[in-house]
N, C-alpha and C. Protein backbone atom coordinates (compact mmCIF):
# COMPACT_ATOMS: atom_id res chain seq x y z
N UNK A 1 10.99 -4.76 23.89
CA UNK A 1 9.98 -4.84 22.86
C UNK A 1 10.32 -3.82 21.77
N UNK A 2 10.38 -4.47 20.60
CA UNK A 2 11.02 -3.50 19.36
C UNK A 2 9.11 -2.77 18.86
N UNK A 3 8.15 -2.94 18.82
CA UNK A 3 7.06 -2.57 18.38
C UNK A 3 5.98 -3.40 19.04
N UNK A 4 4.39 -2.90 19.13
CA UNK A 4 3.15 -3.94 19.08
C UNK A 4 2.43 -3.64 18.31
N UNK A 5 1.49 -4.54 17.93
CA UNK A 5 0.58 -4.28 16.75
C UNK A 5 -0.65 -5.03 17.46
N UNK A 6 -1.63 -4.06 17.87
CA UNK A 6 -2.63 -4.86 18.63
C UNK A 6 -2.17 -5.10 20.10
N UNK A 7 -2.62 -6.63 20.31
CA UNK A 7 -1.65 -7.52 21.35
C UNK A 7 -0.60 -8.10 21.16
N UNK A 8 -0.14 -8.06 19.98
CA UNK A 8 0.80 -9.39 19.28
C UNK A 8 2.11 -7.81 19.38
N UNK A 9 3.45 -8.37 19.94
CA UNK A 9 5.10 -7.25 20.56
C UNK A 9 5.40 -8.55 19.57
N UNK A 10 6.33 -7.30 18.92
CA UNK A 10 7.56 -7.55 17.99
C UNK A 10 8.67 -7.47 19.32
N UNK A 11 9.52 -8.68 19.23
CA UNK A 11 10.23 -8.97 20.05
C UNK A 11 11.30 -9.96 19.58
N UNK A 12 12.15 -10.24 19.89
CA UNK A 12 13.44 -11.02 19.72
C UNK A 12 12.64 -12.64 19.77
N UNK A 13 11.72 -12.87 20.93
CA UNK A 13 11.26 -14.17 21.05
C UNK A 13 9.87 -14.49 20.27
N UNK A 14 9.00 -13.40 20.00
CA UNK A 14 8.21 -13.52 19.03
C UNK A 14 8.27 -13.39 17.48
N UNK A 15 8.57 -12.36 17.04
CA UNK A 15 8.47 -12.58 15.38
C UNK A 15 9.32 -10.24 15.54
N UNK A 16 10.76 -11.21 15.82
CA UNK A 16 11.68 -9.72 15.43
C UNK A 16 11.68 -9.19 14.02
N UNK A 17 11.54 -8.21 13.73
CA UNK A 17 11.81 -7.28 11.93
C UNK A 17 13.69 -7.07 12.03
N UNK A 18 13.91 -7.21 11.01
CA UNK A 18 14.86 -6.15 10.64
C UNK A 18 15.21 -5.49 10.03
N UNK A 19 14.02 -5.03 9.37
CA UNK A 19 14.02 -3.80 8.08
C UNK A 19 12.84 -3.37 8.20
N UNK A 20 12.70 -2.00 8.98
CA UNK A 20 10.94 -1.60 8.84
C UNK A 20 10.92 -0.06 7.40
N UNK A 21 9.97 -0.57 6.34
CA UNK A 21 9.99 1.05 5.95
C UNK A 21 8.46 1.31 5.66
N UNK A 22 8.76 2.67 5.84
CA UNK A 22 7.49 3.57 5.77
C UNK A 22 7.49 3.82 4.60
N UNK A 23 6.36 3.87 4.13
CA UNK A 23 6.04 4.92 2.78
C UNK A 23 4.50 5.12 2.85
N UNK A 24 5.15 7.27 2.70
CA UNK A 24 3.67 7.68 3.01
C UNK A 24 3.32 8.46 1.36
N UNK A 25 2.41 8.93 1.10
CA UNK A 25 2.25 9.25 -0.02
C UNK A 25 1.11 10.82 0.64
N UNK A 26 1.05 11.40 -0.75
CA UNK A 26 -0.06 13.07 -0.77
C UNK A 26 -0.77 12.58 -2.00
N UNK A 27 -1.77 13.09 -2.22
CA UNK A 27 -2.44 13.39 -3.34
C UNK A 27 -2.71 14.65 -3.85
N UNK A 28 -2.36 14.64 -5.10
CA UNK A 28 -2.30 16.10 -5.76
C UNK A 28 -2.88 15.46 -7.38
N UNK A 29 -4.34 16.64 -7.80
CA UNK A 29 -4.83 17.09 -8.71
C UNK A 29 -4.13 17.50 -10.23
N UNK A 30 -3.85 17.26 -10.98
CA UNK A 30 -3.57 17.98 -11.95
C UNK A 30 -4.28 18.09 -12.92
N UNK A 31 -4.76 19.35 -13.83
CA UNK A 31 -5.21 19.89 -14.73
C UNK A 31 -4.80 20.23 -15.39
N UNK A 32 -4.72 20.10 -17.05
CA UNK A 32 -3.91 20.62 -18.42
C UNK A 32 -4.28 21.91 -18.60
N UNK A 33 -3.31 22.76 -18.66
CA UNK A 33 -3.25 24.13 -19.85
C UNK A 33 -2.60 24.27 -20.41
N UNK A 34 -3.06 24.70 -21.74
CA UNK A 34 -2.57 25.13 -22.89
C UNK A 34 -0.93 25.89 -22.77
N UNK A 35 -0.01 25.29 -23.36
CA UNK A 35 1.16 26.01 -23.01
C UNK A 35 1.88 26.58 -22.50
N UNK A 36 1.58 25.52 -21.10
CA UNK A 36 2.34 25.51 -19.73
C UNK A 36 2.05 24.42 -19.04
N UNK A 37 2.84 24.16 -17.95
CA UNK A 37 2.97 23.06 -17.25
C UNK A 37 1.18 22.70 -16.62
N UNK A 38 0.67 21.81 -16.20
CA UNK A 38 -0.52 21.60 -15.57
C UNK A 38 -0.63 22.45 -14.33
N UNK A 39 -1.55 22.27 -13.89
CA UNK A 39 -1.81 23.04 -12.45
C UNK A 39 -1.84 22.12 -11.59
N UNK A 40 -1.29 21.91 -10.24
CA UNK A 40 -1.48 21.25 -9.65
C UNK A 40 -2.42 21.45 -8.23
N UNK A 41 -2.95 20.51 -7.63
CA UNK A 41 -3.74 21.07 -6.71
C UNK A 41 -3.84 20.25 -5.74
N UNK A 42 -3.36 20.63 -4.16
CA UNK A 42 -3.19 19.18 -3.12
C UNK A 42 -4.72 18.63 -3.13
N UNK A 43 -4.84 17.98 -2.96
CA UNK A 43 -6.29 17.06 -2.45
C UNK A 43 -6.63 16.51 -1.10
N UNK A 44 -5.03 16.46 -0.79
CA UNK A 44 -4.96 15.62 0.60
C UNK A 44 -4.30 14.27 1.19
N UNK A 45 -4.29 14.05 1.96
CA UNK A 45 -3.36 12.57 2.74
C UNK A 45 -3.71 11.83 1.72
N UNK A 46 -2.12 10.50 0.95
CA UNK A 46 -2.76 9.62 0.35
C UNK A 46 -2.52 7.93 1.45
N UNK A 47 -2.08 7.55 1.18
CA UNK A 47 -1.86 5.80 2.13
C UNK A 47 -0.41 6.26 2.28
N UNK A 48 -0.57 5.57 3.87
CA UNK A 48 0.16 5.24 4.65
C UNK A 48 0.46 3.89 5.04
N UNK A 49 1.88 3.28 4.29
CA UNK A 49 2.14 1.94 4.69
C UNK A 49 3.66 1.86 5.35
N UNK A 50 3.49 0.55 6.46
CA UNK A 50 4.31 -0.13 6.98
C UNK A 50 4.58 -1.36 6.43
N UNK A 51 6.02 -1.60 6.10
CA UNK A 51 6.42 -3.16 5.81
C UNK A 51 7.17 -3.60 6.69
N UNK A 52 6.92 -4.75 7.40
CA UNK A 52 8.11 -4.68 8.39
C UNK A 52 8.73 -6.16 7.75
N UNK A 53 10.03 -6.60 7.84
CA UNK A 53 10.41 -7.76 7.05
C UNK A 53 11.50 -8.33 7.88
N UNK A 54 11.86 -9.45 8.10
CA UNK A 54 12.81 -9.83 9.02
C UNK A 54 12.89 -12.16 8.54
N UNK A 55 13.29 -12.30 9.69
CA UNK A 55 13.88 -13.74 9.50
C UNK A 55 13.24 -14.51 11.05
N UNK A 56 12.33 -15.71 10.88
CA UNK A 56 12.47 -16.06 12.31
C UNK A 56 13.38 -17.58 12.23
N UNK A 57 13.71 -17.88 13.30
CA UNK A 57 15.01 -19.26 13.46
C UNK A 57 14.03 -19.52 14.43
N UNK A 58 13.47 -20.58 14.24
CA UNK A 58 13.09 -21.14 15.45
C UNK A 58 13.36 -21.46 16.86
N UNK A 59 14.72 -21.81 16.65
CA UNK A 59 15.63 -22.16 17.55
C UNK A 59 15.64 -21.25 18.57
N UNK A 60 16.07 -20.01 18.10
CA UNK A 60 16.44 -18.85 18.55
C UNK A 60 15.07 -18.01 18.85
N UNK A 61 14.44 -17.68 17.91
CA UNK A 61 12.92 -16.65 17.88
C UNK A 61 11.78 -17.16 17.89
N UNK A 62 11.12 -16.33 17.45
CA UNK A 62 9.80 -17.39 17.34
C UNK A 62 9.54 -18.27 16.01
N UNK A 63 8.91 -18.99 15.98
CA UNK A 63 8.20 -20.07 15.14
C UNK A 63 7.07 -19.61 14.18
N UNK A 64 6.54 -21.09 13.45
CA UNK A 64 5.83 -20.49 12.84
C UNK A 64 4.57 -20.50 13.82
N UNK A 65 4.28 -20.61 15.16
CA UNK A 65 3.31 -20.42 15.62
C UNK A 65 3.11 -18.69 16.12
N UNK A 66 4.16 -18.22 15.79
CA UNK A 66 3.95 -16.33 16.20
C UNK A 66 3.67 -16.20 15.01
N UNK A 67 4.50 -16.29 13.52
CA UNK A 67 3.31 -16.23 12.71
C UNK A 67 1.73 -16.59 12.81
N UNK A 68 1.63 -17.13 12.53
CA UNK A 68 0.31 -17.86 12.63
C UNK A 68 -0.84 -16.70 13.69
N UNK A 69 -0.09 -16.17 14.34
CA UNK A 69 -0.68 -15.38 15.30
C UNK A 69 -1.04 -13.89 14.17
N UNK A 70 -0.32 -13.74 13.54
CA UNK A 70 -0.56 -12.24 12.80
C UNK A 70 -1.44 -13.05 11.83
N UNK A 71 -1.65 -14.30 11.35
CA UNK A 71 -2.46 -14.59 10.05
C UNK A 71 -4.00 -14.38 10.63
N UNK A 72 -3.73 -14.97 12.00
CA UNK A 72 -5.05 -15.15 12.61
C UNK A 72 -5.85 -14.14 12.79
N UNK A 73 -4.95 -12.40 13.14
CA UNK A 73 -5.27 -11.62 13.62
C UNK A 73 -5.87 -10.90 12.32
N UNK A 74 -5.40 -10.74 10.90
CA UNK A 74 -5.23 -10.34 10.18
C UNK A 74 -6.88 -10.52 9.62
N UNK A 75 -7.25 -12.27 9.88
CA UNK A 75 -8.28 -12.73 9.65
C UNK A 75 -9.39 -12.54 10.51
N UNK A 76 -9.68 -11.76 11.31
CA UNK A 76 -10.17 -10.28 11.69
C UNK A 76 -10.57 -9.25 10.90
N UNK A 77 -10.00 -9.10 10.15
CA UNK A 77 -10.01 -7.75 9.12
C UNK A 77 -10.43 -6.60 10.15
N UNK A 78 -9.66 -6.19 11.38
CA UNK A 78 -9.69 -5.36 12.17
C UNK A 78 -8.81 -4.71 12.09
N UNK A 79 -8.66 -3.04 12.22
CA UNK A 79 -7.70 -2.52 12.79
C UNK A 79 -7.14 -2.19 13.89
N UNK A 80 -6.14 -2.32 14.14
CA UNK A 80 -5.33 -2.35 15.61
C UNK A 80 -4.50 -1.19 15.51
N UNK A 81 -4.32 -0.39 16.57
CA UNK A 81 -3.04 0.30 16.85
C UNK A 81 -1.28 -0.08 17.03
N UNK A 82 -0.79 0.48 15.94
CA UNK A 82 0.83 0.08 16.50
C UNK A 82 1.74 1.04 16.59
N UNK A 83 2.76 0.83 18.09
CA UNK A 83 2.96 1.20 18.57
C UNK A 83 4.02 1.08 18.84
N UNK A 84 4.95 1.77 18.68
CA UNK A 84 7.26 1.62 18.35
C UNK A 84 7.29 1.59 20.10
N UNK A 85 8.15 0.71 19.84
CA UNK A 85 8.56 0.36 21.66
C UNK A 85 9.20 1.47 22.55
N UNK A 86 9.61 2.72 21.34
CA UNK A 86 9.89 3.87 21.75
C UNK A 86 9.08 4.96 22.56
N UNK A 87 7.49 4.74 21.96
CA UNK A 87 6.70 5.00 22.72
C UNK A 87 5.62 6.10 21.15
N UNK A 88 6.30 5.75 19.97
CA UNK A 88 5.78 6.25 18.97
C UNK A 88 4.44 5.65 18.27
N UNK A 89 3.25 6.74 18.25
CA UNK A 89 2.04 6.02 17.81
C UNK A 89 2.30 5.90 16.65
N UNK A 90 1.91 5.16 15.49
CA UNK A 90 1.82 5.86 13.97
C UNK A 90 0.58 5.17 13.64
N UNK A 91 -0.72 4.48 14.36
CA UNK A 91 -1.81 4.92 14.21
C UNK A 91 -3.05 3.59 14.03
N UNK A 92 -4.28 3.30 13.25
CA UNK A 92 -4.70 2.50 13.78
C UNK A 92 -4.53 1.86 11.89
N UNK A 93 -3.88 1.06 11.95
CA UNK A 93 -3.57 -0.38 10.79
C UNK A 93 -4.26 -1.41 10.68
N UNK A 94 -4.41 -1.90 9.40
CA UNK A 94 -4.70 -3.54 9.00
C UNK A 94 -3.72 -3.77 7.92
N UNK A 95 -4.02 -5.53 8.64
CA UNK A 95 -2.71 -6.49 7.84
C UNK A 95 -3.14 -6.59 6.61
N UNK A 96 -2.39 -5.90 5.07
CA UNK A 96 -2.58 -5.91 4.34
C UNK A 96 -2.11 -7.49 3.92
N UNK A 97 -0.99 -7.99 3.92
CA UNK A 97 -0.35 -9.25 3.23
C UNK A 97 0.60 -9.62 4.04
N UNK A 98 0.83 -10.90 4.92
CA UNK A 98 2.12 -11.67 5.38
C UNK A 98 2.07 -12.53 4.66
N UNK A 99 3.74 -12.33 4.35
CA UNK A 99 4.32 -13.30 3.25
C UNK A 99 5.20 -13.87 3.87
N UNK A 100 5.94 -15.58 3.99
CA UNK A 100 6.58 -15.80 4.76
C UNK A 100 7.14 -17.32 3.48
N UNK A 101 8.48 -17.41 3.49
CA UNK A 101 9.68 -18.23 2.95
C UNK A 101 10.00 -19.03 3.40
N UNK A 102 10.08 -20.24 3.85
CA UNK A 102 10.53 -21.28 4.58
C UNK A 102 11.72 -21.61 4.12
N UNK A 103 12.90 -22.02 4.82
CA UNK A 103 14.12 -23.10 4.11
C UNK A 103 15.35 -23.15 4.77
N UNK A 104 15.68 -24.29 4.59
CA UNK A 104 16.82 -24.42 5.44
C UNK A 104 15.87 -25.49 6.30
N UNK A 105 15.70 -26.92 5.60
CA UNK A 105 14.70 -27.70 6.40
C UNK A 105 15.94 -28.55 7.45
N UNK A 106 14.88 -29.18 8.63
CA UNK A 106 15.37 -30.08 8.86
C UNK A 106 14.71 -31.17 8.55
N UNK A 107 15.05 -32.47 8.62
CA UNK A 107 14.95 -33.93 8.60
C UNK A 107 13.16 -34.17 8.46
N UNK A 108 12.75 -33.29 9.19
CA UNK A 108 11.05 -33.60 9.30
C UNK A 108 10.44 -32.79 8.69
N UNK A 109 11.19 -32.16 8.17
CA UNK A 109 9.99 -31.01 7.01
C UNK A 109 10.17 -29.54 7.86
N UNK A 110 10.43 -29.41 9.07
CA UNK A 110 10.03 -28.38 9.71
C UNK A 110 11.66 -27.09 8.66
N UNK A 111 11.20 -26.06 8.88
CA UNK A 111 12.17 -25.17 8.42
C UNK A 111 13.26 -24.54 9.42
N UNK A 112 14.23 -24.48 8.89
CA UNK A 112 15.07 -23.69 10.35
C UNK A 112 14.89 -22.36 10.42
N UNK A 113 14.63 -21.61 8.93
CA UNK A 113 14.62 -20.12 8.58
C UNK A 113 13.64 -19.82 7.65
N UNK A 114 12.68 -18.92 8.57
CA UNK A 114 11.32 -18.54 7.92
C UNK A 114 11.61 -16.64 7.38
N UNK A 115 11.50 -16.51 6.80
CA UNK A 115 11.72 -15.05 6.10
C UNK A 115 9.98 -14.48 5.87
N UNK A 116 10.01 -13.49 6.61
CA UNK A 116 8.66 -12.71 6.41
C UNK A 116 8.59 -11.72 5.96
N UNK A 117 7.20 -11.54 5.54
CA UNK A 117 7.21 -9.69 5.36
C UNK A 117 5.92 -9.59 5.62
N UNK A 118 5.93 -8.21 6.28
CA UNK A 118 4.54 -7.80 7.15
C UNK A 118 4.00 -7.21 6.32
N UNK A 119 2.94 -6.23 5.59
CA UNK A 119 2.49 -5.25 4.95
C UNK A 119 1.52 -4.82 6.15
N UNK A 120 1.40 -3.32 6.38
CA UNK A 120 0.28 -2.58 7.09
C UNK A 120 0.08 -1.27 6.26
N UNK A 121 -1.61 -1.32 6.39
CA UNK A 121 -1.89 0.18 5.39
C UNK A 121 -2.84 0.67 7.10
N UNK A 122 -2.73 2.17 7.00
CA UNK A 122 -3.33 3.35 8.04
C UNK A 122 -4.33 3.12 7.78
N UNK A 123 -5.34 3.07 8.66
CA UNK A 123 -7.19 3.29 8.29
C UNK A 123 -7.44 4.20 8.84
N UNK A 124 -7.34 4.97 10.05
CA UNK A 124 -7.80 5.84 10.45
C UNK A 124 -7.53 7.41 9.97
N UNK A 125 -8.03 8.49 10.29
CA UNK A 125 -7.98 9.57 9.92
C UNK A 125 -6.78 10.06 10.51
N UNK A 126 -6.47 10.42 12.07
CA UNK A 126 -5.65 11.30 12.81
C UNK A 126 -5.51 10.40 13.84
N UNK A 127 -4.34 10.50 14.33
CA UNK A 127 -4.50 9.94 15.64
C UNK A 127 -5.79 9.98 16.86
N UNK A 128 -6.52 11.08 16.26
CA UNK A 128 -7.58 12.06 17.65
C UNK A 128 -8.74 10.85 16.71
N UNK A 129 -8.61 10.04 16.01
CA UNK A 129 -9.69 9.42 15.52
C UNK A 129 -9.19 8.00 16.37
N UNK A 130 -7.78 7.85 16.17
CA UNK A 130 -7.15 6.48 16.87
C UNK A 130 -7.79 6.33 18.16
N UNK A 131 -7.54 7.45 18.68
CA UNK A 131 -8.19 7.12 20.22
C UNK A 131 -9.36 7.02 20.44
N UNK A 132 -10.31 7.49 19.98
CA UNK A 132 -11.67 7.16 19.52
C UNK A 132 -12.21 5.78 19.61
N UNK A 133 -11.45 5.62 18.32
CA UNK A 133 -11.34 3.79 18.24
C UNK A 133 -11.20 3.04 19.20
N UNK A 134 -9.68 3.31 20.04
CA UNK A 134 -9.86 2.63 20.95
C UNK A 134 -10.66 2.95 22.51
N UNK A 135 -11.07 4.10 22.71
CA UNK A 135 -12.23 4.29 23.79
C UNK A 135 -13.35 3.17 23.46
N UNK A 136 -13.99 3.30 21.98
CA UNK A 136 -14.78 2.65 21.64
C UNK A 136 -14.67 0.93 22.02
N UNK A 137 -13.61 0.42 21.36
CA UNK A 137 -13.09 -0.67 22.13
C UNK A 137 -13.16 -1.24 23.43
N UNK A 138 -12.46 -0.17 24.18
CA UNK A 138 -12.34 -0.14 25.84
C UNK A 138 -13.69 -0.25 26.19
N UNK A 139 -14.61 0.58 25.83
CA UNK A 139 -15.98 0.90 26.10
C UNK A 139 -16.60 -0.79 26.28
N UNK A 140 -16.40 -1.51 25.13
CA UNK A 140 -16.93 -2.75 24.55
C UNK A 140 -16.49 -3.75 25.45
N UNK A 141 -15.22 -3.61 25.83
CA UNK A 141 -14.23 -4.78 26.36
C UNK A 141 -14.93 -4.68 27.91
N UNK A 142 -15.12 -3.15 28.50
CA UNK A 142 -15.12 -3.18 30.21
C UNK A 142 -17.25 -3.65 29.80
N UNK A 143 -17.67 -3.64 29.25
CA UNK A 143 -19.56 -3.80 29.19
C UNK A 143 -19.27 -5.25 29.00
N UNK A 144 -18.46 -6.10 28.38
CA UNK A 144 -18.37 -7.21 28.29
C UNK A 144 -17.64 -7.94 29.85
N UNK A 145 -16.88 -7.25 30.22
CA UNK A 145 -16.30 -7.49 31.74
C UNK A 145 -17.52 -7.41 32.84
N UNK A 146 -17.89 -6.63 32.60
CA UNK A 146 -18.81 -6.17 33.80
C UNK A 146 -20.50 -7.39 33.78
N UNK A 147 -20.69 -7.74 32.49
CA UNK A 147 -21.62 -8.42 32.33
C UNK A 147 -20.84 -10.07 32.70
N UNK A 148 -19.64 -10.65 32.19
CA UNK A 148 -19.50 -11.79 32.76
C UNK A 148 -19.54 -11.54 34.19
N UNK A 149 -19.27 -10.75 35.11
CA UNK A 149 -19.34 -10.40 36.13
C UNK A 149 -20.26 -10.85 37.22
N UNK A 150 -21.22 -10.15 36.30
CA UNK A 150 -22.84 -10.33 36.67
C UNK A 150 -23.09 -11.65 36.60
N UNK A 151 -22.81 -12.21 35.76
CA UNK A 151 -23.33 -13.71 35.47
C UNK A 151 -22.62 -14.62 36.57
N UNK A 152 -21.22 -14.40 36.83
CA UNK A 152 -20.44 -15.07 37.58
C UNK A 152 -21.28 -14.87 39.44
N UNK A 153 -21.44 -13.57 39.33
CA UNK A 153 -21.95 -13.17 40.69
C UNK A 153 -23.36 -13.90 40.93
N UNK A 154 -24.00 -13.82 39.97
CA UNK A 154 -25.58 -14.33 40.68
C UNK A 154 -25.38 -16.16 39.98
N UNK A 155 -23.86 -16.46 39.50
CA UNK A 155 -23.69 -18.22 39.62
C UNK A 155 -23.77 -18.67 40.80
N UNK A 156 -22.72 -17.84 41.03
CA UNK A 156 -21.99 -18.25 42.88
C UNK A 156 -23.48 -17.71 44.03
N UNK A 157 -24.06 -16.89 43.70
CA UNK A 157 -25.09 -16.71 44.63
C UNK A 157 -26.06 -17.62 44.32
N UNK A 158 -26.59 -18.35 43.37
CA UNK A 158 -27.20 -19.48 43.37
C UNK A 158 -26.49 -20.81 43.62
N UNK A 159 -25.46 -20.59 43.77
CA UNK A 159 -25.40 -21.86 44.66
C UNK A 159 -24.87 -21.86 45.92
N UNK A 160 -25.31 -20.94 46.91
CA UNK A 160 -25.21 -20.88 47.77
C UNK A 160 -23.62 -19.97 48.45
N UNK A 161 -23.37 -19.21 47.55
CA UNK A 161 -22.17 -18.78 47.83
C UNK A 161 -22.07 -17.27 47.99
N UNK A 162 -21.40 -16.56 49.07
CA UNK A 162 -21.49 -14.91 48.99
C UNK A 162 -20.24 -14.46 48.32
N UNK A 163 -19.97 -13.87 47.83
CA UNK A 163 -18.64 -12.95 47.44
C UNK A 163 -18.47 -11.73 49.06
């Protein structure tokens, strides 16, 4: 696994990159004086983006149905954590723009070579906010587990069944 974003692994058989770049930015203040350079003054973290850009072959990788999977996710307007297969956080993201090229058809319209590009901007503060997020999550996911649970348990006990 080259990266995940969410649930959706960048992988050779799903939707591989082969050009990821970062660009992070600062924010800094400036103020005019009189016959000298401005003053400058940090302000603080500015955006943090990921592009990740690559080629899928159907044949070979994934399709446009692993796309389709980041459009879907995207259409969420959630942020997800992603995560370098290295074991590197860089934090909790949303899909700013997938852009994707078709060509190189065959006979039925379908494409042989889809060319993408990912855009991700940072939402969260610090990582110590990332995890937050996802406790919060976890929190949501196991109250939602535990309640089908319940429902499943007193199914089967109404109809005559013990666990």
């Amino acid at each position: 696994m080259m990266m995940i974003y969410g649930l959706l692994p960048f992988m050779r058989q799903t939707l591989p990159y082969s050009q990821l770049m970062r660009d992070s930015s600062w924010s800094w203040a400036n103020n005019s004086r009189v016959g000298t350079r401005p003053a400058a003054q940090f302000t603080g973290k500015g955006n943090d983006k990921i592009t990740l850009s690559g080629e899928l072959r159907p044949e070979l990788t994934g399709g446009p149905v692993k796309a389709l999977a980041f459009q879907l996710l995207a259409d969420e307007g959630r942020a997800w954590p992603l995560i370098g297969g290295d074991g590197t956080i860089y934090g909790m993201y949303v899909i700013e723009s997938f852009k994707t090229t078709h060509s190189d058809f065959y006979a039925d319209g379908s494409a042989r070579v889809i060319a993408f590009t990912l855009s991700l901007l940072r939402v969260d503060e610090s990582l110590v906010s990332m995890f937050g997020d996802l406790q919060q999550q976890g929190s949501e996911l196991w109250a939602k587990a535990e309640s089908a649970a319940g429902s499943l348990s007193s199914g089967i006990a109404a109809g005559g069944f013990s666990l």
